[in-house]
Protein backbone atom coordinates (compact mmCIF):
# COMPACT_ATOMS: atom_id res chain seq x y z
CA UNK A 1 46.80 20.99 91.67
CA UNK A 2 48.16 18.21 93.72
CA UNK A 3 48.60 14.12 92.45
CA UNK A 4 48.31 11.90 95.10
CA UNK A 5 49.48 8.41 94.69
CA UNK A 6 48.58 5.29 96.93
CA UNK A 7 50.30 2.26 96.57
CA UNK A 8 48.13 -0.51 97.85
CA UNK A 9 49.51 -4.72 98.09
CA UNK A 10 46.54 -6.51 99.26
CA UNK A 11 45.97 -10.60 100.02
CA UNK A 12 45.89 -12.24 97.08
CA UNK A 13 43.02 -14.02 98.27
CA UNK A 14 41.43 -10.24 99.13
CA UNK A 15 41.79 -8.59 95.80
CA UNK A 16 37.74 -9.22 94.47
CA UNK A 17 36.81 -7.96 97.90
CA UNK A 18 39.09 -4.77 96.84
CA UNK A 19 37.58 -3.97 93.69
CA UNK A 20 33.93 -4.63 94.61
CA UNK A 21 34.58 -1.73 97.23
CA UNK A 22 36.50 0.31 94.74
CA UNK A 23 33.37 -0.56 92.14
CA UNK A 24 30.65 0.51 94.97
CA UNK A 25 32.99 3.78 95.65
CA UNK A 26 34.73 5.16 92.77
CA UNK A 27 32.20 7.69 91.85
CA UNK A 28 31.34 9.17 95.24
CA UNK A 29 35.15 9.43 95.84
CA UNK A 30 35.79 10.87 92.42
CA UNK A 31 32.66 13.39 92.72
CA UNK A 32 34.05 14.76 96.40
CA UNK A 33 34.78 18.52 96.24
CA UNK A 34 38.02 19.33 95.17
CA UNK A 35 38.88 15.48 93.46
CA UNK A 36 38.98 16.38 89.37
CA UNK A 37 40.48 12.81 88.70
CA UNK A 38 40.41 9.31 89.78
CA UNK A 39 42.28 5.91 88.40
CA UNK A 40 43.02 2.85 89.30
CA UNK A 41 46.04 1.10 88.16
CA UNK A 42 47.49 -2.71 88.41
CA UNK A 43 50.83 -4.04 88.29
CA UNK A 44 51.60 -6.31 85.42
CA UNK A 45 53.86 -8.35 87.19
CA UNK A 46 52.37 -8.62 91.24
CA UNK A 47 49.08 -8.49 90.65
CA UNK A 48 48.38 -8.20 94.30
CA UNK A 49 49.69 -4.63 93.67
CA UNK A 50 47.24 -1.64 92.68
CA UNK A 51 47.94 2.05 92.45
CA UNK A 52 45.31 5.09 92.85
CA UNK A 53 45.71 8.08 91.44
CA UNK A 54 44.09 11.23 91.81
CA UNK A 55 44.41 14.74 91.21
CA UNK A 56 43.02 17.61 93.83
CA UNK A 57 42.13 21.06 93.65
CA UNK A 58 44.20 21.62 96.72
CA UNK A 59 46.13 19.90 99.69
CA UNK A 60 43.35 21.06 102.01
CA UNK A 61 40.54 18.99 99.56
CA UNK A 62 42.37 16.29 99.98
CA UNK A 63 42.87 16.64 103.80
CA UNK A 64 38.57 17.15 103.75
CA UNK A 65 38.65 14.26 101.47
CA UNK A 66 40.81 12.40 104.42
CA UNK A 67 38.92 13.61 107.10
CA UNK A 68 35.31 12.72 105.83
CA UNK A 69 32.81 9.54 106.54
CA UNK A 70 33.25 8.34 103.49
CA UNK A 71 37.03 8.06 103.36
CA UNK A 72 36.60 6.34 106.90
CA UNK A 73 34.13 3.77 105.51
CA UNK A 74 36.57 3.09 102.41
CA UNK A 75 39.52 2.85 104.60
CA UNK A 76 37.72 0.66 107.11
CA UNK A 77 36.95 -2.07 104.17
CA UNK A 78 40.38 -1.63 102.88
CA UNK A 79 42.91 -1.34 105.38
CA UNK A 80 41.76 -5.03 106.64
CA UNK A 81 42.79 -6.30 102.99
CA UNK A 82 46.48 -5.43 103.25
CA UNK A 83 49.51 -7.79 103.23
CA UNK A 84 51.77 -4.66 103.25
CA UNK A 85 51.87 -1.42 104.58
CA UNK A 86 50.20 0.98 101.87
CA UNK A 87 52.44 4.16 100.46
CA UNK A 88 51.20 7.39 99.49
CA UNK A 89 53.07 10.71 98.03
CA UNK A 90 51.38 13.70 97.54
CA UNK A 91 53.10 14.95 94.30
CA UNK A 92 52.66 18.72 92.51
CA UNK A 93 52.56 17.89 88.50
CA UNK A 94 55.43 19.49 86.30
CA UNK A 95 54.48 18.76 83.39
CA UNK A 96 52.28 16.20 80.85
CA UNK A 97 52.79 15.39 77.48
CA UNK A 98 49.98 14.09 75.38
């Protein structure tokens, strides 16, 4: 299984824009072949900051995932948001404690 996590700082004045096209997308995303978890996270303190985090079957689901139309229409609405570069790590799990 692989975790990947975004790191996302968008416009201040951008952020309903942001989670109106999470809203309309966060089922089609997390329903994609391979995805077996989707969340979206906030910073406390910037709220301009928001995290994804997902887990995938595999690195090449995500890289189908990355490749596909509906990725591109996400990313097309998103990436115009930004007021920072976005991060993302691609991250095995060790372990998780419940």
């Amino acid at each position: 299984m692989l975790v990947r996590i975004v790191k996302m700082s968008f416009e201040p004045s951008k952020i309903d824009e942001f989670l109106s096209n999470f809203e309309a997308n966060k089922n089609k995303i997390r329903n994609f072949r391979g995805c077996n978890f989707l969340e979206l996270y906030r910073d406390q303190n910037n709220t301009n900051i928001f995290f994804t985090y997902s887990y995938w079957k595999s690195s090449d689901d995500l890289e189908n995932y990355r490749q596909s139309d509906l990725f591109k229409s996400v990313w097309a609405k998103t990436k115009p948001l930004f007021n920072a570069k976005p991060e993302a790590w691609s991250v095995n799990k060790l372990e998780s404690l419940e």
